[in-house]
Protein backbone atom coordinates (compact mmCIF):
# COMPACT_ATOMS: atom_id res chain seq x y z
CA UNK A 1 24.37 102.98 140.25
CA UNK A 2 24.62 100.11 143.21
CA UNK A 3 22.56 97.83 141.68
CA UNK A 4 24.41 98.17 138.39
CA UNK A 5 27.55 97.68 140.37
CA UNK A 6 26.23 94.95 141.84
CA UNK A 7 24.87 93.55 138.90
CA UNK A 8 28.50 93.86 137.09
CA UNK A 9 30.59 92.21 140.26
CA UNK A 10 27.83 89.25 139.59
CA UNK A 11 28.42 88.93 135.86
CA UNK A 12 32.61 89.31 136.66
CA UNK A 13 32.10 86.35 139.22
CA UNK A 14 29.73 84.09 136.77
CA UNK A 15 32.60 84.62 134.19
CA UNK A 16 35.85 83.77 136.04
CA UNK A 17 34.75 79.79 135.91
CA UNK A 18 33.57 80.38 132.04
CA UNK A 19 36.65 82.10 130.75
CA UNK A 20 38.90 79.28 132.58
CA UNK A 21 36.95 76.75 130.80
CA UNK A 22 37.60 78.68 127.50
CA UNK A 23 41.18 78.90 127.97
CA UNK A 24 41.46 74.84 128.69
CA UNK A 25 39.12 74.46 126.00
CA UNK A 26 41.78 76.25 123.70
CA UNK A 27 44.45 75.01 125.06
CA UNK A 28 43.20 71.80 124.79
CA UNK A 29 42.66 72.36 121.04
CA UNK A 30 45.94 73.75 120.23
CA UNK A 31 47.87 71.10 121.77
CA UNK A 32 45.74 68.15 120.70
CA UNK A 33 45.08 69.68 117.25
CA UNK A 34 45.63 68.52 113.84
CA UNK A 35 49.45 68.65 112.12
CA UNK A 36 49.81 71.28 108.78
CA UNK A 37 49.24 68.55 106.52
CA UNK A 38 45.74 67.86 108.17
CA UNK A 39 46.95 64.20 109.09
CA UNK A 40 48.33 64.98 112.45
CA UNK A 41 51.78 63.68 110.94
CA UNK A 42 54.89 65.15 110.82
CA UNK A 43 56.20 66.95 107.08
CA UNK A 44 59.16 65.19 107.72
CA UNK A 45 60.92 61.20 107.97
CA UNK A 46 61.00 60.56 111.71
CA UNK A 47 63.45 57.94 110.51
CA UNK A 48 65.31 57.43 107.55
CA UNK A 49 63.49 54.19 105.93
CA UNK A 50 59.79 56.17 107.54
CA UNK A 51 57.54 56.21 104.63
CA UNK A 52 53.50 57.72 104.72
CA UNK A 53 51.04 56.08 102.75
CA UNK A 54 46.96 57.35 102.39
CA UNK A 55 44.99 54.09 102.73
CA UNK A 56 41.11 55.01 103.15
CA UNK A 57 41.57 58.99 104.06
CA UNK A 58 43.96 57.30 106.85
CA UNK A 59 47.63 58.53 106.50
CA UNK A 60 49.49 55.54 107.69
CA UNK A 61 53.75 55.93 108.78
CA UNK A 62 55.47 52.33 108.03
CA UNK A 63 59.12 51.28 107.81
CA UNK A 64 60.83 48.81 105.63
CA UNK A 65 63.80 46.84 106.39
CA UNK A 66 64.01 44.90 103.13
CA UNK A 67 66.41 41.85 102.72
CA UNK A 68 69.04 42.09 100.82
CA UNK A 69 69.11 39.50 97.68
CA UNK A 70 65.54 40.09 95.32
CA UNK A 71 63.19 41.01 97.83
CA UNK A 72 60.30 40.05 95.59
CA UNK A 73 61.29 36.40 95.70
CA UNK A 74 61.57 36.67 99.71
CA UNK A 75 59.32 35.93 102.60
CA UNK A 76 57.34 39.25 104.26
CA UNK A 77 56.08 39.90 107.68
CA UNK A 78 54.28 42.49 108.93
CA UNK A 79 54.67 43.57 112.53
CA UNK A 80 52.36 45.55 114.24
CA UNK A 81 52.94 47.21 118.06
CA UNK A 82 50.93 47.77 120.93
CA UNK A 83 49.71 50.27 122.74
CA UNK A 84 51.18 53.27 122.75
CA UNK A 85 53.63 51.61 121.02
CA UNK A 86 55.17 52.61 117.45
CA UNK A 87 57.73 50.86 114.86
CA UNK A 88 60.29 51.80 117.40
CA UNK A 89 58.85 48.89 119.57
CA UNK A 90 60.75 46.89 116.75
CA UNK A 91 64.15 48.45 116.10
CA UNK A 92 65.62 45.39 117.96
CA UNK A 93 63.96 42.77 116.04
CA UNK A 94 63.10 43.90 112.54
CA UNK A 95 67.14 44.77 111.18
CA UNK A 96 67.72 41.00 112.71
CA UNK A 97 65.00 39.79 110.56
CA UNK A 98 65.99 41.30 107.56
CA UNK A 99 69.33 40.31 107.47
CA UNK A 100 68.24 36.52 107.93
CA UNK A 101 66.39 37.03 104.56
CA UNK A 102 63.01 38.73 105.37
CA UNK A 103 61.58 41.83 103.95
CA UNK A 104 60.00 43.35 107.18
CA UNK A 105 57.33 45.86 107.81
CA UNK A 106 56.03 47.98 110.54
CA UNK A 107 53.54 50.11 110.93
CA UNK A 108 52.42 52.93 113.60
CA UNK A 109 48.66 51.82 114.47
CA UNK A 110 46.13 54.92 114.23
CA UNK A 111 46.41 57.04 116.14
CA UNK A 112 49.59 55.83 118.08
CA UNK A 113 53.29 56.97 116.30
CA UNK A 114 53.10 59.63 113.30
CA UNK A 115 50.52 57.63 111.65
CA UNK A 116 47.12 59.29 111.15
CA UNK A 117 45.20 61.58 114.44
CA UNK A 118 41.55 61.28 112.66
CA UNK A 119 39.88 60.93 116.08
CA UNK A 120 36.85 59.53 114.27
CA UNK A 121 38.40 56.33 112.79
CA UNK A 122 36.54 53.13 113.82
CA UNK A 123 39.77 51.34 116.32
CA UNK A 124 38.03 48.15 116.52
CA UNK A 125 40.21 45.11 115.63
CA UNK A 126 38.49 44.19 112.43
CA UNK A 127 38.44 47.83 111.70
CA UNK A 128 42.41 48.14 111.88
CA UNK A 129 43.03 44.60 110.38
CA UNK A 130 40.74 45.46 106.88
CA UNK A 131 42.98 48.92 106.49
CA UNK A 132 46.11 46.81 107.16
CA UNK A 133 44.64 44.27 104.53
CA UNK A 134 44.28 47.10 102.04
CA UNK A 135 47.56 48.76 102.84
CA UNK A 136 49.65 45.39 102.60
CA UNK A 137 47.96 44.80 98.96
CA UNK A 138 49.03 48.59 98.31
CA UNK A 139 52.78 47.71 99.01
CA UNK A 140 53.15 44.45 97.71
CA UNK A 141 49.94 42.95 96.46
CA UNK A 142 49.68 39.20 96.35
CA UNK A 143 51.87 38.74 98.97
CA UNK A 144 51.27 35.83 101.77
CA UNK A 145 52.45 37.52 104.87
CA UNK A 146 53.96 36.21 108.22
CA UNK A 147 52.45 38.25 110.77
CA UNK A 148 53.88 39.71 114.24
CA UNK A 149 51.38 41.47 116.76
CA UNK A 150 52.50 42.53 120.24
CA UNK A 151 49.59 43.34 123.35
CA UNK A 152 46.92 45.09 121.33
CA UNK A 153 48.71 44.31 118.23
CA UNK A 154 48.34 40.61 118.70
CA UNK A 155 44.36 40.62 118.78
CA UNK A 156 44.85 43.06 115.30
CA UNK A 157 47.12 40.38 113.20
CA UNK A 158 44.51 37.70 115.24
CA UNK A 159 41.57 39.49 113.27
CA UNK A 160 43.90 39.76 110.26
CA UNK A 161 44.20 35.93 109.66
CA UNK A 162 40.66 35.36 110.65
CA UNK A 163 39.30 37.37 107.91
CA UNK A 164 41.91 37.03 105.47
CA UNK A 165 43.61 33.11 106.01
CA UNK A 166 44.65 32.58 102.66
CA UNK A 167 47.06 35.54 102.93
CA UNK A 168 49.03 34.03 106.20
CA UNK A 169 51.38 31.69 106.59
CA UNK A 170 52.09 31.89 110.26
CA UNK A 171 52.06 34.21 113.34
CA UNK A 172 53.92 35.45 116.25
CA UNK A 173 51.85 36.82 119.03
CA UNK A 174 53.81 38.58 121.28
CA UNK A 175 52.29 38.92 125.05
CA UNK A 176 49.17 39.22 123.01
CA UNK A 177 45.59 40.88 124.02
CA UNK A 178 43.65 38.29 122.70
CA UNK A 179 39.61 37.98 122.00
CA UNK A 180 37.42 35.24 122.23
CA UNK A 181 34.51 37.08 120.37
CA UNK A 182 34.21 39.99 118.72
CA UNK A 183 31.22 41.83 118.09
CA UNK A 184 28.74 45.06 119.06
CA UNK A 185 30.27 48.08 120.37
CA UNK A 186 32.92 48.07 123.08
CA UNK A 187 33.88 50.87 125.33
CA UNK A 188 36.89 50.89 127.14
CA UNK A 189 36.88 54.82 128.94
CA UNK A 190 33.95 56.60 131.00
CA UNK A 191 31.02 57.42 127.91
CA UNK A 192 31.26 60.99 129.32
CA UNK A 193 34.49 61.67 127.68
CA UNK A 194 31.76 61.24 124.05
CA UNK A 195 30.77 64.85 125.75
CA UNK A 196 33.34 66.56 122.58
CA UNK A 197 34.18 69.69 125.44
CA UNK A 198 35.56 67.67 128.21
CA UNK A 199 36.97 65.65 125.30
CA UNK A 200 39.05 68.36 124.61
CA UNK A 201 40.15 69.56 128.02
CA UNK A 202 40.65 66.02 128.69
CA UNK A 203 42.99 65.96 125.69
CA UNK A 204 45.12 68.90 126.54
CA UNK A 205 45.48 67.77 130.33
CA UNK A 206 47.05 64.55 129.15
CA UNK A 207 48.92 66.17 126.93
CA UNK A 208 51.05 68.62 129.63
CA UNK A 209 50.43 66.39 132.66
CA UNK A 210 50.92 62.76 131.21
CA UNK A 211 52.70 62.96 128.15
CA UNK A 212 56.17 63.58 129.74
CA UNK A 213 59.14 61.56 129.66
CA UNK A 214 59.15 61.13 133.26
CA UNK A 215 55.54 59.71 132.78
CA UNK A 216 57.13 57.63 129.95
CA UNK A 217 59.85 56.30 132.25
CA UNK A 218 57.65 54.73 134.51
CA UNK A 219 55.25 53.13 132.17
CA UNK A 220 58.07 51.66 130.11
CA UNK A 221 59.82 50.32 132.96
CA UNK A 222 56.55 48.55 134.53
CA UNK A 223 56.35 47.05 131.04
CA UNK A 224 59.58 46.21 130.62
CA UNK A 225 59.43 44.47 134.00
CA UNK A 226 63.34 46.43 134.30
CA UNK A 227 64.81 49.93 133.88
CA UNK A 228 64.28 51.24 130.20
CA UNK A 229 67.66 52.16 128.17
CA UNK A 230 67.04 56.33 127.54
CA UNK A 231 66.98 55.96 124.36
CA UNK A 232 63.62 54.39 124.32
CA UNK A 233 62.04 57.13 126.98
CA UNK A 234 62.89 59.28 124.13
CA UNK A 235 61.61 57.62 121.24
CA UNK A 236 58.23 56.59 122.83
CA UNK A 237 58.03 60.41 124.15
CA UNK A 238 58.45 61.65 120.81
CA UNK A 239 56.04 59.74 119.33
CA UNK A 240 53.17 60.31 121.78
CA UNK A 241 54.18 63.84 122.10
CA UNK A 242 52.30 64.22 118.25
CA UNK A 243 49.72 66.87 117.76
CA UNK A 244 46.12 65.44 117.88
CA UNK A 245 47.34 62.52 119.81
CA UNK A 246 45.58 62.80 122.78
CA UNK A 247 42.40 63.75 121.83
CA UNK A 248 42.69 60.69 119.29
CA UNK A 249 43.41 58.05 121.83
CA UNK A 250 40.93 59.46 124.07
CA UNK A 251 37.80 59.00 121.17
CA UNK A 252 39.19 55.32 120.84
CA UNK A 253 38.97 54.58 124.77
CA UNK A 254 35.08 55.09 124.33
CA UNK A 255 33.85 54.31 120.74
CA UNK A 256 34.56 51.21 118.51
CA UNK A 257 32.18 49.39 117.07
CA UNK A 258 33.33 46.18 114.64
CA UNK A 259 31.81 45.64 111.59
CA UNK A 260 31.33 42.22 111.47
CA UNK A 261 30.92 39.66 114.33
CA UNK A 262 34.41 37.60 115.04
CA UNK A 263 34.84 34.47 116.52
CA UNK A 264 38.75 34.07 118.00
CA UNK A 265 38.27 30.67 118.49
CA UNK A 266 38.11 30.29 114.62
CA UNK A 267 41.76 31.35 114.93
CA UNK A 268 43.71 28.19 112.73
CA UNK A 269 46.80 29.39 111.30
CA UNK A 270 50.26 28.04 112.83
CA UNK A 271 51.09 30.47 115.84
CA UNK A 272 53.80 30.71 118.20
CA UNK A 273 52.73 32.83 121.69
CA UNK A 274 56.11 34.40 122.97
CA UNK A 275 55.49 35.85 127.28
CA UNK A 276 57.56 37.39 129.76
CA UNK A 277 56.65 35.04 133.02
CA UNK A 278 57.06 38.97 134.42
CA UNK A 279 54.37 40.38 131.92
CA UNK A 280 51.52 41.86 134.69
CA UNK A 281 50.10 43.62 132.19
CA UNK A 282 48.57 40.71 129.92
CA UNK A 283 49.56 37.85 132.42
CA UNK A 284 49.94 34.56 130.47
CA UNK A 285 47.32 33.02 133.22
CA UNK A 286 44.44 35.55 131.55
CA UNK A 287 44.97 34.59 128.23
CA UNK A 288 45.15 31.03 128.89
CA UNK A 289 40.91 29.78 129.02
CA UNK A 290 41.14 31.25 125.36
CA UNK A 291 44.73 29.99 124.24
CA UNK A 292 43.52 26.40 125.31
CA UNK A 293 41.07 26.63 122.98
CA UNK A 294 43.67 27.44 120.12
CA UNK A 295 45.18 24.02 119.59
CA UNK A 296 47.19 26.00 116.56
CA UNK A 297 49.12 28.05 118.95
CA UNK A 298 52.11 26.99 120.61
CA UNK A 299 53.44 28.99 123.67
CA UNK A 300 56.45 29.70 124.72
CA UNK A 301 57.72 31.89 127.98
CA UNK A 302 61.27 33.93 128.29
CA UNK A 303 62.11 33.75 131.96
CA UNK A 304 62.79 37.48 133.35
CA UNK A 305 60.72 39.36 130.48
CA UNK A 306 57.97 41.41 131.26
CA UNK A 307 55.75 42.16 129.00
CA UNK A 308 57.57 43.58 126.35
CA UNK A 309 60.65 40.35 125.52
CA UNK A 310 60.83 41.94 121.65
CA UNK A 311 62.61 44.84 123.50
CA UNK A 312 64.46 43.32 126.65
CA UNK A 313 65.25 39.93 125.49
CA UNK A 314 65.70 40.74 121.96
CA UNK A 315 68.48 38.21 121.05
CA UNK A 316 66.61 35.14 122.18
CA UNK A 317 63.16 36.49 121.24
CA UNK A 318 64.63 36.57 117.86
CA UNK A 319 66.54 33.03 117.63
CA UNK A 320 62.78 31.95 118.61
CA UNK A 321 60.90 33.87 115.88
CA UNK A 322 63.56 32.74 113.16
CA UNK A 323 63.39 29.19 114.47
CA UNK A 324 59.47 28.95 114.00
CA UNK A 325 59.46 31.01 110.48
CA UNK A 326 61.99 29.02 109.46
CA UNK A 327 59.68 25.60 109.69
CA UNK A 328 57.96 26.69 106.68
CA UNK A 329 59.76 29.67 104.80
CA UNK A 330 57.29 30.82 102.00
């Protein structure tokens, strides 16, 4: 009867570390899981012009601030956000745009927002830029599109008129992540995280330790370069705080591999590069080697911004962007 004891307080001990590591597992799953619609989107508008469109099994969340007048007759643009951004990264700019006499769209970027959580969808740029492609023709084919792409966003819409320059007229970069080339697989996270169990756990800690509007706070005002207005701790909060989220953005931190080679360089379409001299998270001086080599792209810096001017500077970010898609209104 020892020896059985024995062999039980063993087995009890052996199990204490397993059935923790079940319960983060599970934990991990239910708060990084899928949404009821199996999208990891919410049933309902987050605002009231939000509209969800399936483009390649990807459920995509956009807004449209259309001008008034006939908006088929009207210049687009399509503005795209950066990490861990959404279309609220906009709200100061897009309305502005609209009532100078463009139809605007945003999008939320897979998996960031209430677009799509499919942590298996290829995030390389030229990934992201051919379902943009294929969602713009979806919402107003034929369209030539002026293009907006902050951080991350700006090496998207950069891939977008590479592949696709007969359907751009010009661009705004926006204290853009740039690329020179483009091509094999790149990893941005530890390839241990492609281990799917600490995946999850991984997932579920971010999700109760990091995605907190305290957390937000302090990422939003290192970007901002100033304190953030409450308003946008909420917003941003909210649309992190998105089931499947997590676990999402952790699978793109390790794994995406571009289908095609790029060359940035080939870059040619009229450009105007907007930074905050503040910006320390894509300083102007890293981009530069690669900008020089853009003779298409002028730059221009807001004194005081950091690295998000659409949002802190919005009035004279937006006398600049109507200025320079004014020049050639199409």
């Amino acid at each position: 009867m020892a020896r059985t004891g024995c062999q039980m307080v063993g087995k009890t001990k052996m199990r204490r570390p397993l059935n923790l590591l079940l319960i983060l597992l599970g934990l991990a799953v239910v708060t990084s899981g899928f949404g009821r619609n199996g999208h990891g989107v919410p049933t309902s508008k987050p605002f009231f012009n939000s509209k969800f469109i399936e483009i390649d099994k990807m459920m995509l969340h956009y807004r449209i601030w259309p001008a008034s007048g006939s908006a088929d007759t009207l210049p687009w643009v399509f503005m795209v956000h950066g990490m861990g951004g959404s279309t609220w990264s906009w709200e100061k700019n897009a309305p502005f745009l609209s009532a100078e006499g463009y139809n605007v769209v945003a999008v939320d970027v897979p998996p960031f927002g209430y677009s799509s959580k499919n942590p298996d969808f290829n995030q390389s740029a030229d990934s992201r830029a051919r379902l943009f492609w294929d969602f713009l023709e979806r919402i107003h084919p034929g369209s030539v599109w002026n293009l907006v792409g902050h951080s991350m966003g700006g090496g998207i819409v950069q891939a977008m008129a590479i592949i696709n320059p007969d359907k751009v007229n010009k661009v705004i970069f926006v204290d853009p992540a740039l690329f020179e080339t483009l091509a094999g697989e790149h990893r941005y996270g530890p390839s241990v995280l492609k281990f799917r169990p600490l995946e999850w756990t991984a997932a579920g800690i971010g999700n109760l330790f990091f995605v907190r509007p305290g957390q937000i706070r302090k990422l939003l005002k290192s970007a901002y370069a100033t304190e953030p207005d409450p308003i946008d701790i909420s917003e941003y909060y909210k649309s992190m705080h998105q089931p499947g989220f997590a676990r999402a953005l952790i699978r793109s931190s390790v794994q995406s591999k571009p289908a095609v080679n790029l060359d940035g360089k080939s870059f040619t379409k009229p450009a105007l590069a907007i930074w905050g001299d503040k910006d320390t998270w894509v300083p102007l001086a890293r981009m530069q080697p690669l900008l020089d080599k853009l003779p298409s792209v002028k730059i221009s810096v807001i004194a005081g911004a950091g690295h998000c001017p659409m949002a802190t500077h919005a009035d004279l970010f937006n006398q600049q962007v109507l200025r320079f898609f004014s020049e050639i209104k199409k």
